[in-house]
N, C-alpha and C. Protein backbone atom coordinates (compact mmCIF):
# COMPACT_ATOMS: atom_id res chain seq x y z
N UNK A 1 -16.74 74.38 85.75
CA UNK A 1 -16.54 73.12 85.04
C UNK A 1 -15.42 72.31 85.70
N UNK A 2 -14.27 72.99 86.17
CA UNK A 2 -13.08 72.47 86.39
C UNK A 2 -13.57 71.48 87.80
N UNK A 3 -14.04 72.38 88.67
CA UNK A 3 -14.81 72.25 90.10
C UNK A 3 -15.26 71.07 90.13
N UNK A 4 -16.80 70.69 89.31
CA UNK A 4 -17.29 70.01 89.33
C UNK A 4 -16.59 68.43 88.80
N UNK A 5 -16.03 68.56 87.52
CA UNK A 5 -15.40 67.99 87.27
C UNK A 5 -14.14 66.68 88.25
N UNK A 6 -13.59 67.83 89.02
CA UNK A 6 -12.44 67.32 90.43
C UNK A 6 -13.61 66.58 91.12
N UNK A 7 -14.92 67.47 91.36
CA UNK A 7 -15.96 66.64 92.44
C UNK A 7 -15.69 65.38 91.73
N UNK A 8 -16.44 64.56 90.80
CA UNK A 8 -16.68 63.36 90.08
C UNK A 8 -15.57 62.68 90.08
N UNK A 9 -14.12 63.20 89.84
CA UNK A 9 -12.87 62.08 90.31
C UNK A 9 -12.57 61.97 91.13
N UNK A 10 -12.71 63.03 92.41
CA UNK A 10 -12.53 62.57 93.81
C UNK A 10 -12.72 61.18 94.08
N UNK A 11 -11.08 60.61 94.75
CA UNK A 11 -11.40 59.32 95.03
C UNK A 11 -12.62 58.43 96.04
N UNK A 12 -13.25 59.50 96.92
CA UNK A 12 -13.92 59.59 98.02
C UNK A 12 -15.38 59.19 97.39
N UNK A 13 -15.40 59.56 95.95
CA UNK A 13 -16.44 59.74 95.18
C UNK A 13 -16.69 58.46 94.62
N UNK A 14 -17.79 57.87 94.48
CA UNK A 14 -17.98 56.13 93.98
C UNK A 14 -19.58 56.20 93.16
N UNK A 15 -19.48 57.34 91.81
CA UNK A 15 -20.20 57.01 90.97
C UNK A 15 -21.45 56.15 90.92
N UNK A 16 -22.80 56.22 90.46
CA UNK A 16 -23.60 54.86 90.31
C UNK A 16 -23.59 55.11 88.80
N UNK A 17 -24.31 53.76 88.32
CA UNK A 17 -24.42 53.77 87.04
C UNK A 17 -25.84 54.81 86.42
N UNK A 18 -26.42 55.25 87.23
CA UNK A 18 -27.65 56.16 87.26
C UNK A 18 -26.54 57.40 87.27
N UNK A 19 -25.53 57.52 87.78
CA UNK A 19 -25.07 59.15 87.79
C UNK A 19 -24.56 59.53 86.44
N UNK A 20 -23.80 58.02 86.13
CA UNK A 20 -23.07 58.15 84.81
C UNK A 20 -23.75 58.39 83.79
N UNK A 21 -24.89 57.81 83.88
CA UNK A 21 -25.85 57.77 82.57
C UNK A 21 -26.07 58.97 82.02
N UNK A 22 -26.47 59.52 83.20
CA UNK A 22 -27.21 61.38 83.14
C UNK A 22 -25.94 62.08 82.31
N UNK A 23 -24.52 61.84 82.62
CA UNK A 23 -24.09 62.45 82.27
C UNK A 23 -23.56 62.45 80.66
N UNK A 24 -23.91 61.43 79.98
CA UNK A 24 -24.15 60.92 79.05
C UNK A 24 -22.67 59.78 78.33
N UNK A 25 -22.40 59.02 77.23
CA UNK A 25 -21.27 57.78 77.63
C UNK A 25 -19.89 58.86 76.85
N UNK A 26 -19.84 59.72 76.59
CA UNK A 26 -18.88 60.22 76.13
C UNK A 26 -18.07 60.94 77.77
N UNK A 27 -18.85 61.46 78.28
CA UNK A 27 -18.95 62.47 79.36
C UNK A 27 -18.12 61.29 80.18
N UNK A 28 -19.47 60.53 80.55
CA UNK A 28 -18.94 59.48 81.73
C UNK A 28 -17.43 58.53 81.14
N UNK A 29 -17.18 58.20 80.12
CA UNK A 29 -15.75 57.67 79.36
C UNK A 29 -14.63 58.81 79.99
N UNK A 30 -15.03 59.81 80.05
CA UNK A 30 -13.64 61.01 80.11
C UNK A 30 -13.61 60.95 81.99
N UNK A 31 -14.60 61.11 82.72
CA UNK A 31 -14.59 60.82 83.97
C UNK A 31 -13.83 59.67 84.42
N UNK A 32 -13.95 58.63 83.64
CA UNK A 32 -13.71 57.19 84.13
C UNK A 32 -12.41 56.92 83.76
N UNK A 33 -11.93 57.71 82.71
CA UNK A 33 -10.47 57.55 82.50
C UNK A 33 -10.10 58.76 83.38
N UNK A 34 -10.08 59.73 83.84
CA UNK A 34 -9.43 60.41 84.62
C UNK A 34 -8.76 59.63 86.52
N UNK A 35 -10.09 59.02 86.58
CA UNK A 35 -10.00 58.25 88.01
C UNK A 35 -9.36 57.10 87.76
N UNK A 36 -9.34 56.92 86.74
CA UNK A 36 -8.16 55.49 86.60
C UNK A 36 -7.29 55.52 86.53
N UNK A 37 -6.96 57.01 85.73
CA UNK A 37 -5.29 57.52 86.29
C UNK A 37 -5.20 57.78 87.26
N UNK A 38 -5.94 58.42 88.54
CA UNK A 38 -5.23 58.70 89.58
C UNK A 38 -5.42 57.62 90.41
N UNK A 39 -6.22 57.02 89.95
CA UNK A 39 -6.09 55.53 91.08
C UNK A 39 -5.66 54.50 90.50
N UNK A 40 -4.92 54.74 89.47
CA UNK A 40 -3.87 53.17 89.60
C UNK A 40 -2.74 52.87 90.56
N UNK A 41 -2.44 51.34 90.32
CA UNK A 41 -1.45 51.20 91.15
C UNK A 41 -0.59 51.99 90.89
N UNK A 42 0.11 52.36 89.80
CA UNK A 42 1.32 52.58 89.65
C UNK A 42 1.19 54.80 89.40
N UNK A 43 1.69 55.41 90.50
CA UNK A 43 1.11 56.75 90.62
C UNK A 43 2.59 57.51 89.70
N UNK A 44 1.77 58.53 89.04
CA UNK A 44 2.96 59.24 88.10
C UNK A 44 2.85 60.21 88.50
N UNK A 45 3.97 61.13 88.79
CA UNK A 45 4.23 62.26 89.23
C UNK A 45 5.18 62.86 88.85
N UNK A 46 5.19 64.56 89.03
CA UNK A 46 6.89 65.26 88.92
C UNK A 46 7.41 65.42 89.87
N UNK A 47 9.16 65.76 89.92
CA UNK A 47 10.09 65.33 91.09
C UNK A 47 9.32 66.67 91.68
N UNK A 48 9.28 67.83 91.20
CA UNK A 48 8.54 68.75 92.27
C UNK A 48 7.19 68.70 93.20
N UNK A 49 6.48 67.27 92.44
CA UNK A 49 4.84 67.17 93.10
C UNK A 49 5.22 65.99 94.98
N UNK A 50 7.08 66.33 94.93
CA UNK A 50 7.23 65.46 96.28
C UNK A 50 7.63 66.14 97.61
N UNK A 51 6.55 66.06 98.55
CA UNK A 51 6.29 66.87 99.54
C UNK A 51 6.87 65.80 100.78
N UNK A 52 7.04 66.69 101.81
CA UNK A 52 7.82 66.20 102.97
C UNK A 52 6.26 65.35 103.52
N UNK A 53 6.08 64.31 104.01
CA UNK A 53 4.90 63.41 104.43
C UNK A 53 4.15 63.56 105.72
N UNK A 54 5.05 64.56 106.06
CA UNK A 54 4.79 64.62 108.21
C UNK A 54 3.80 66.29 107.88
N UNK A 55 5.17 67.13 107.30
CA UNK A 55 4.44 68.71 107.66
C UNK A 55 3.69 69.05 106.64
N UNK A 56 2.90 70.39 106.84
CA UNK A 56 1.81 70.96 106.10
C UNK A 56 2.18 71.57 105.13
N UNK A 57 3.75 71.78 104.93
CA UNK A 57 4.31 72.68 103.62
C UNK A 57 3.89 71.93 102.76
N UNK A 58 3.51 72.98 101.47
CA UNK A 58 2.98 72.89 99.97
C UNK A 58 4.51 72.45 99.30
N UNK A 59 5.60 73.08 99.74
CA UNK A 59 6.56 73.33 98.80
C UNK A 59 7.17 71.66 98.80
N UNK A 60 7.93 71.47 97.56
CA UNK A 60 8.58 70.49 96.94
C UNK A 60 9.45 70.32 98.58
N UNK A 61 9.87 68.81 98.48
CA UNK A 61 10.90 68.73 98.98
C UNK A 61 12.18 68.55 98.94
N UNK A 62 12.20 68.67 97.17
CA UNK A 62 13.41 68.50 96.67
C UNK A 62 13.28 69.52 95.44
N UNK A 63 14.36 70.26 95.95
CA UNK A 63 14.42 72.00 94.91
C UNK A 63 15.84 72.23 94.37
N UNK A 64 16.71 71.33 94.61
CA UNK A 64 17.95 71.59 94.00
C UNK A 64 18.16 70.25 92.80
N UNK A 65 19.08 70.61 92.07
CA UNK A 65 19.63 69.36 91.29
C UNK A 65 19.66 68.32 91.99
N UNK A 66 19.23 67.22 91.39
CA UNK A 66 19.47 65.67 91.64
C UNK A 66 19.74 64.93 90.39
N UNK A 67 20.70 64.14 90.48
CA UNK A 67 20.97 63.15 89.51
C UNK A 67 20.31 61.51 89.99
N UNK A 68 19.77 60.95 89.16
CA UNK A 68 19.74 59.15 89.48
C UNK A 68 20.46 59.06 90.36
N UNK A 69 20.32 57.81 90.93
CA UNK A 69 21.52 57.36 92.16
C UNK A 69 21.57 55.76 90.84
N UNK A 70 20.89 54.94 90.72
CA UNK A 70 20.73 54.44 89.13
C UNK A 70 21.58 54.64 87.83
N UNK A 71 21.35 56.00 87.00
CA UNK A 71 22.18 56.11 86.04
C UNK A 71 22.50 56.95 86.01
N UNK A 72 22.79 57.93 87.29
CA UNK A 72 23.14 59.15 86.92
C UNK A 72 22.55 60.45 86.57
N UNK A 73 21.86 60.25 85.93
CA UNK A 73 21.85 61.28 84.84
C UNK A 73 20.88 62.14 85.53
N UNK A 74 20.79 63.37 85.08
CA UNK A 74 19.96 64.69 85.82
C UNK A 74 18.17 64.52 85.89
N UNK A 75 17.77 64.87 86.66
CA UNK A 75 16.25 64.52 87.52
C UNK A 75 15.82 65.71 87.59
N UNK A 76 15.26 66.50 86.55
CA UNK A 76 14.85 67.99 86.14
C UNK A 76 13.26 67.82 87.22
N UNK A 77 13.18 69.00 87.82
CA UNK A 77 12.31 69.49 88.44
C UNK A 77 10.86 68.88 88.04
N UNK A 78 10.83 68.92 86.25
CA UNK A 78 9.33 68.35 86.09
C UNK A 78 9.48 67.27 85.26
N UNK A 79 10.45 65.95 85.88
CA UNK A 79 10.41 64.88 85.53
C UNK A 79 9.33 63.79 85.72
N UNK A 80 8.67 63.26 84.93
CA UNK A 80 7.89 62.31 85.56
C UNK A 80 8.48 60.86 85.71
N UNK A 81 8.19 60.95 87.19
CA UNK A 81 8.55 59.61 88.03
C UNK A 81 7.28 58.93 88.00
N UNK A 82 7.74 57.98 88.36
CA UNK A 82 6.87 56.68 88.97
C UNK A 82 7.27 55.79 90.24
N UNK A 83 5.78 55.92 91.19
CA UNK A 83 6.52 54.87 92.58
C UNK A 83 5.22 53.57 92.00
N UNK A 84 5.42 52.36 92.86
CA UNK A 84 3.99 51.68 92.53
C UNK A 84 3.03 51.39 93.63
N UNK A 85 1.79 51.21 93.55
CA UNK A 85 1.14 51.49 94.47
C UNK A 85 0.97 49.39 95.47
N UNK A 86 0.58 49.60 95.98
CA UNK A 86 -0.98 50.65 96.69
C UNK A 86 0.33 51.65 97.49
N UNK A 87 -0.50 52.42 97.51
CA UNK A 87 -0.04 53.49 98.77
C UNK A 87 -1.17 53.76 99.34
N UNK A 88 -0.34 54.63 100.55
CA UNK A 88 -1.48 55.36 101.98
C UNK A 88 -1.58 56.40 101.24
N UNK A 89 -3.10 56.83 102.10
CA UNK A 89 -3.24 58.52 101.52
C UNK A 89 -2.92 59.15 102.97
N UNK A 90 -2.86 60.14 102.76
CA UNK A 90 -2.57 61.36 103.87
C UNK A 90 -3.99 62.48 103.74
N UNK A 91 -4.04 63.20 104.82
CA UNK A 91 -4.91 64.47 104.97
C UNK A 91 -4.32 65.44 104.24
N UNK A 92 -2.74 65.72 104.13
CA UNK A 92 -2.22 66.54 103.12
C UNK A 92 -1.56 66.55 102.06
N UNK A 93 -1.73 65.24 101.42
CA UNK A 93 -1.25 64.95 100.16
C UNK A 93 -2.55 63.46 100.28
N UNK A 94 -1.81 63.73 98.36
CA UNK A 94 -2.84 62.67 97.99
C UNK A 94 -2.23 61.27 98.51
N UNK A 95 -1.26 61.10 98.14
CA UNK A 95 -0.59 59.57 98.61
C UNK A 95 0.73 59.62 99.20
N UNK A 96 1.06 58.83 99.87
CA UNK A 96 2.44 58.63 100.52
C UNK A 96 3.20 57.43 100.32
N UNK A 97 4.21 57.42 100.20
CA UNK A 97 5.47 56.34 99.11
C UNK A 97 6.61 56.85 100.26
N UNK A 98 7.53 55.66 100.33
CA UNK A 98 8.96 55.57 100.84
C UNK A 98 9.79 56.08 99.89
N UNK A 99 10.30 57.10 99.85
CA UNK A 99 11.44 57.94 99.01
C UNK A 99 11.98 57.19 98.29
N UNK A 100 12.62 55.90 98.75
CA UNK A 100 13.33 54.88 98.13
C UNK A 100 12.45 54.46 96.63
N UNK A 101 11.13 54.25 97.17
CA UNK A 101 10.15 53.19 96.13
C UNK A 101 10.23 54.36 94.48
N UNK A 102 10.79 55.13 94.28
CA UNK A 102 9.94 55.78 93.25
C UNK A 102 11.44 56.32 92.29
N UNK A 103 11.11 55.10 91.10
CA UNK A 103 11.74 54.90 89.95
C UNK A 103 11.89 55.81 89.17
N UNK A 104 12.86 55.73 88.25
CA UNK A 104 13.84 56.41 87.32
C UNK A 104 12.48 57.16 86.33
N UNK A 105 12.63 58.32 85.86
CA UNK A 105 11.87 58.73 84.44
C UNK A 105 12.85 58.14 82.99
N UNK A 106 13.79 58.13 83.21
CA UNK A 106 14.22 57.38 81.77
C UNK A 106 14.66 56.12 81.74
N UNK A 107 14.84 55.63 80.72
CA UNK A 107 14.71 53.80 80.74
C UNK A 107 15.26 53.23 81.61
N UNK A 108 16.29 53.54 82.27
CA UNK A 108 16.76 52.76 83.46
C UNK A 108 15.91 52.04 84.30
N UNK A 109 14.77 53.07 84.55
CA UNK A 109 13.73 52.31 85.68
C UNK A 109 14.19 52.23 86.90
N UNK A 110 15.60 52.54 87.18
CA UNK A 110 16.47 52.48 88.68
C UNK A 110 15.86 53.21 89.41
N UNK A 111 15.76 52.77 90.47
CA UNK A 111 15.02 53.59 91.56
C UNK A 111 16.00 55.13 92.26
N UNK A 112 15.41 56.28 91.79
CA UNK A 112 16.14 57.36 91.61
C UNK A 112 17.00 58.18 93.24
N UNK A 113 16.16 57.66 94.08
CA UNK A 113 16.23 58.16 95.66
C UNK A 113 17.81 57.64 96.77
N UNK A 114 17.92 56.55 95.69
CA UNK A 114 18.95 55.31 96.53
C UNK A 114 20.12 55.89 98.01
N UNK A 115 20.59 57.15 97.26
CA UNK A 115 21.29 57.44 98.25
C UNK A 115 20.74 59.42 98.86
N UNK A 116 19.67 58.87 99.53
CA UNK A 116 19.38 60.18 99.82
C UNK A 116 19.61 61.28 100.84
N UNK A 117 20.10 61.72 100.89
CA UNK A 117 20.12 62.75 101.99
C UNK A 117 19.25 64.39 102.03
N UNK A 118 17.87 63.95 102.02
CA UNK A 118 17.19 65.20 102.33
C UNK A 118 16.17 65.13 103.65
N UNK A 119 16.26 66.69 103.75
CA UNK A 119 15.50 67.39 105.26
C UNK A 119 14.53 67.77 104.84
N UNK A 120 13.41 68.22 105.42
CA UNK A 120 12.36 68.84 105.42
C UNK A 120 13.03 70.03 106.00
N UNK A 121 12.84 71.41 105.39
CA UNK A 121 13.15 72.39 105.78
C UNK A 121 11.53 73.28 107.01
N UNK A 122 10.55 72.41 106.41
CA UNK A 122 9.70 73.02 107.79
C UNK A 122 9.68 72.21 108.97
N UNK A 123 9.38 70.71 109.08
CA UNK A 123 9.68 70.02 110.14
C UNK A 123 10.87 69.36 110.88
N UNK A 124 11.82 69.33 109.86
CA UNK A 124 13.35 68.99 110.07
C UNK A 124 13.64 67.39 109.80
N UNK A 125 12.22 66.75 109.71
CA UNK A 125 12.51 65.47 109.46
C UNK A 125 13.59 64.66 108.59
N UNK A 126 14.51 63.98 109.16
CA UNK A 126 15.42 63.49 107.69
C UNK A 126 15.09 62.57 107.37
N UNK A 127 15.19 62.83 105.96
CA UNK A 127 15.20 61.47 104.87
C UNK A 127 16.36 60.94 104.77
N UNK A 128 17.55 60.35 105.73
CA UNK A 128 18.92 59.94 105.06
C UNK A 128 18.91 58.78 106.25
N UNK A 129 18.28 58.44 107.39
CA UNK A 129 18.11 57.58 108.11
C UNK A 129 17.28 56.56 107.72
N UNK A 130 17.67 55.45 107.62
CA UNK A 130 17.43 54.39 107.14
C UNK A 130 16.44 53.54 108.25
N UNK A 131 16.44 53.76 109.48
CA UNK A 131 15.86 53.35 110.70
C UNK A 131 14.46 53.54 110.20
N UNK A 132 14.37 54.92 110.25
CA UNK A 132 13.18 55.83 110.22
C UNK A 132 12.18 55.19 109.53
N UNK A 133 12.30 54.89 108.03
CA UNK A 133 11.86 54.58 107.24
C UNK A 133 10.33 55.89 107.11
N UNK A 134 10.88 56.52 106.88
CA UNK A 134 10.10 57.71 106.82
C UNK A 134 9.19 57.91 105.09
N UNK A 135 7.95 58.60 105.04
CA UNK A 135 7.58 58.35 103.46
C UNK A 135 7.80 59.86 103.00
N UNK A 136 7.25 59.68 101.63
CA UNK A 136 7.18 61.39 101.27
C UNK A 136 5.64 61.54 100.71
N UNK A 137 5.65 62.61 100.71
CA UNK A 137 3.53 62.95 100.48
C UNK A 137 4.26 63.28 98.72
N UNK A 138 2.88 62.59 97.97
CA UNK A 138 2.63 63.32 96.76
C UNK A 138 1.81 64.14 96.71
N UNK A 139 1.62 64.95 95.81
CA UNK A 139 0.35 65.95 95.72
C UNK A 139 0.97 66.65 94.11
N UNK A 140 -0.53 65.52 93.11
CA UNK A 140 -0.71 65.70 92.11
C UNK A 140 -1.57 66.71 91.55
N UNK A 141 -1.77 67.78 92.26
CA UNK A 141 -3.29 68.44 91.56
C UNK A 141 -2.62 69.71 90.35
N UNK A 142 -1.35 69.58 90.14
CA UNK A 142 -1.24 70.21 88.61
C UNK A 142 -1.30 68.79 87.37
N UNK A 143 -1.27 67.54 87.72
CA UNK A 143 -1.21 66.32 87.24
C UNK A 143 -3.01 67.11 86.97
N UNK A 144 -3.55 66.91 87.74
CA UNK A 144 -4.91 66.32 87.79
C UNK A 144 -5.90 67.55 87.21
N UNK A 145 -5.17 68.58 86.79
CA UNK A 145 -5.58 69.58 86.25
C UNK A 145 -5.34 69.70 84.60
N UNK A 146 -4.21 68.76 84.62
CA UNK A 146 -4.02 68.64 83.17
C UNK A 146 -4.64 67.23 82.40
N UNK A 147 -5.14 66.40 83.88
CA UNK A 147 -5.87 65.33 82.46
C UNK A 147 -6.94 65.92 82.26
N UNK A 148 -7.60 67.11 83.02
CA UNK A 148 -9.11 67.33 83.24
C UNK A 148 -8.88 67.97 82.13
N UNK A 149 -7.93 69.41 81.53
CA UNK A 149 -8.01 69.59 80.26
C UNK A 149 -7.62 69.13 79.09
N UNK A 150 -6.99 68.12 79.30
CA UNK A 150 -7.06 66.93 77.58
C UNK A 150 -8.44 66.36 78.01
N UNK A 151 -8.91 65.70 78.81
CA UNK A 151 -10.00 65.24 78.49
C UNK A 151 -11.27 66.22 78.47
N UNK A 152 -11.47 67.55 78.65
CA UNK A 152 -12.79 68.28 78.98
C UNK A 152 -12.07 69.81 77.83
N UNK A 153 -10.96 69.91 77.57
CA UNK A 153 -10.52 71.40 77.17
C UNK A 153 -11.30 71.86 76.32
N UNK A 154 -12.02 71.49 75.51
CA UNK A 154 -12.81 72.26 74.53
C UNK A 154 -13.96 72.63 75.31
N UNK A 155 -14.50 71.94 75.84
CA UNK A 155 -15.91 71.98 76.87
C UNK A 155 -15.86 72.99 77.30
N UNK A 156 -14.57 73.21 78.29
CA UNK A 156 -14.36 74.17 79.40
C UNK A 156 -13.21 75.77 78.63
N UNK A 157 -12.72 75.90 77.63
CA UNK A 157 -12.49 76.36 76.55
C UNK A 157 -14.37 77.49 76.43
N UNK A 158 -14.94 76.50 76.29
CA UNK A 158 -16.30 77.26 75.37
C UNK A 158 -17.39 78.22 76.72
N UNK A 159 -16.62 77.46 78.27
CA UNK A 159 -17.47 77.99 79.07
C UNK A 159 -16.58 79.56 79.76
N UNK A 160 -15.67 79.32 79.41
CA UNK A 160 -15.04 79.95 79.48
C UNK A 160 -15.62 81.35 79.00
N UNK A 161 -15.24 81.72 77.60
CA UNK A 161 -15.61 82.37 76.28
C UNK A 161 -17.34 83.11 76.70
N UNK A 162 -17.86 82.02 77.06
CA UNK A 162 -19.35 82.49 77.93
C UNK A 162 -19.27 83.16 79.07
């Protein structure tokens, strides 16, 4: 269920109104809001779903405490941020954003990155050069696993059980 499901929001994926139908308007409503979250402009993520943009590491690129550069205040591992789009996609993340672009989780809205100084610990790339203008990869697929179960959990709940 989960599988198929990811197939149908894949952004790569462009629906007809014959596919939707079959699947009936409750079905196709939960599809259509899933892809609208991941393809809006404005992409939500946690500070851990931010990957170095160049290398193939999975891992976060930011694993220690960070505070705002904004208001301060502490930037917990599974904060949800916001950068705004459009963005590029990458082959190994879903989208790529300038470190700088991606705003505060609490009301401030200050853009949280301002004074950054991080490395990629697999490629060495730094993020603290301003020249560079270097991006960072997102990669939402615990995001994208959790709208699939608010919108499908009972469904996939029952196939489960089977």
């Amino acid at each position: 269920m989960d599988e198929g499901v990811t197939g149908l929001v894949n952004d790569n994926y462009k629906p007809t109104l014959a596919d939707l139908a079959v699947l009936g308007w409750e079905t196709a409503a939960r599809i259509l809001w899933i892809k609208d979250n991941i393809l809006s402009n404005t992409l939500s993520f946690r500070r851990d779903d931010i990957q170095c943009g160049y290398s193939s590491s999975s891992s976060s690129l930011i694993n220690s405490d960070y505070n705002c550069s904004s208001c301060r205040q502490a930037v917990p591992s599974d904060a949800e941020l916001t950068a705004p789009g459009p963005s590029t996609t990458s082959g190994s993340t879903d989208r790529l954003f300038k470190l700088k672009a991606i705003k505060c989780h609490l009301n401030c809205q200050g853009y949280v990155f301002c004074s950054v100084f991080f490395s990629c610990p697999s490629c060495s790339k730094s993020y603290n050069d301003p020249r560079q203008k270097l991006k960072v990869g997102i990669t939402r697929r615990k995001r994208l696993k959790e709208m699939i179960k608010q919108a499908f959990g009972e469904e996939t709940r029952n196939y489960e059980v089977v």
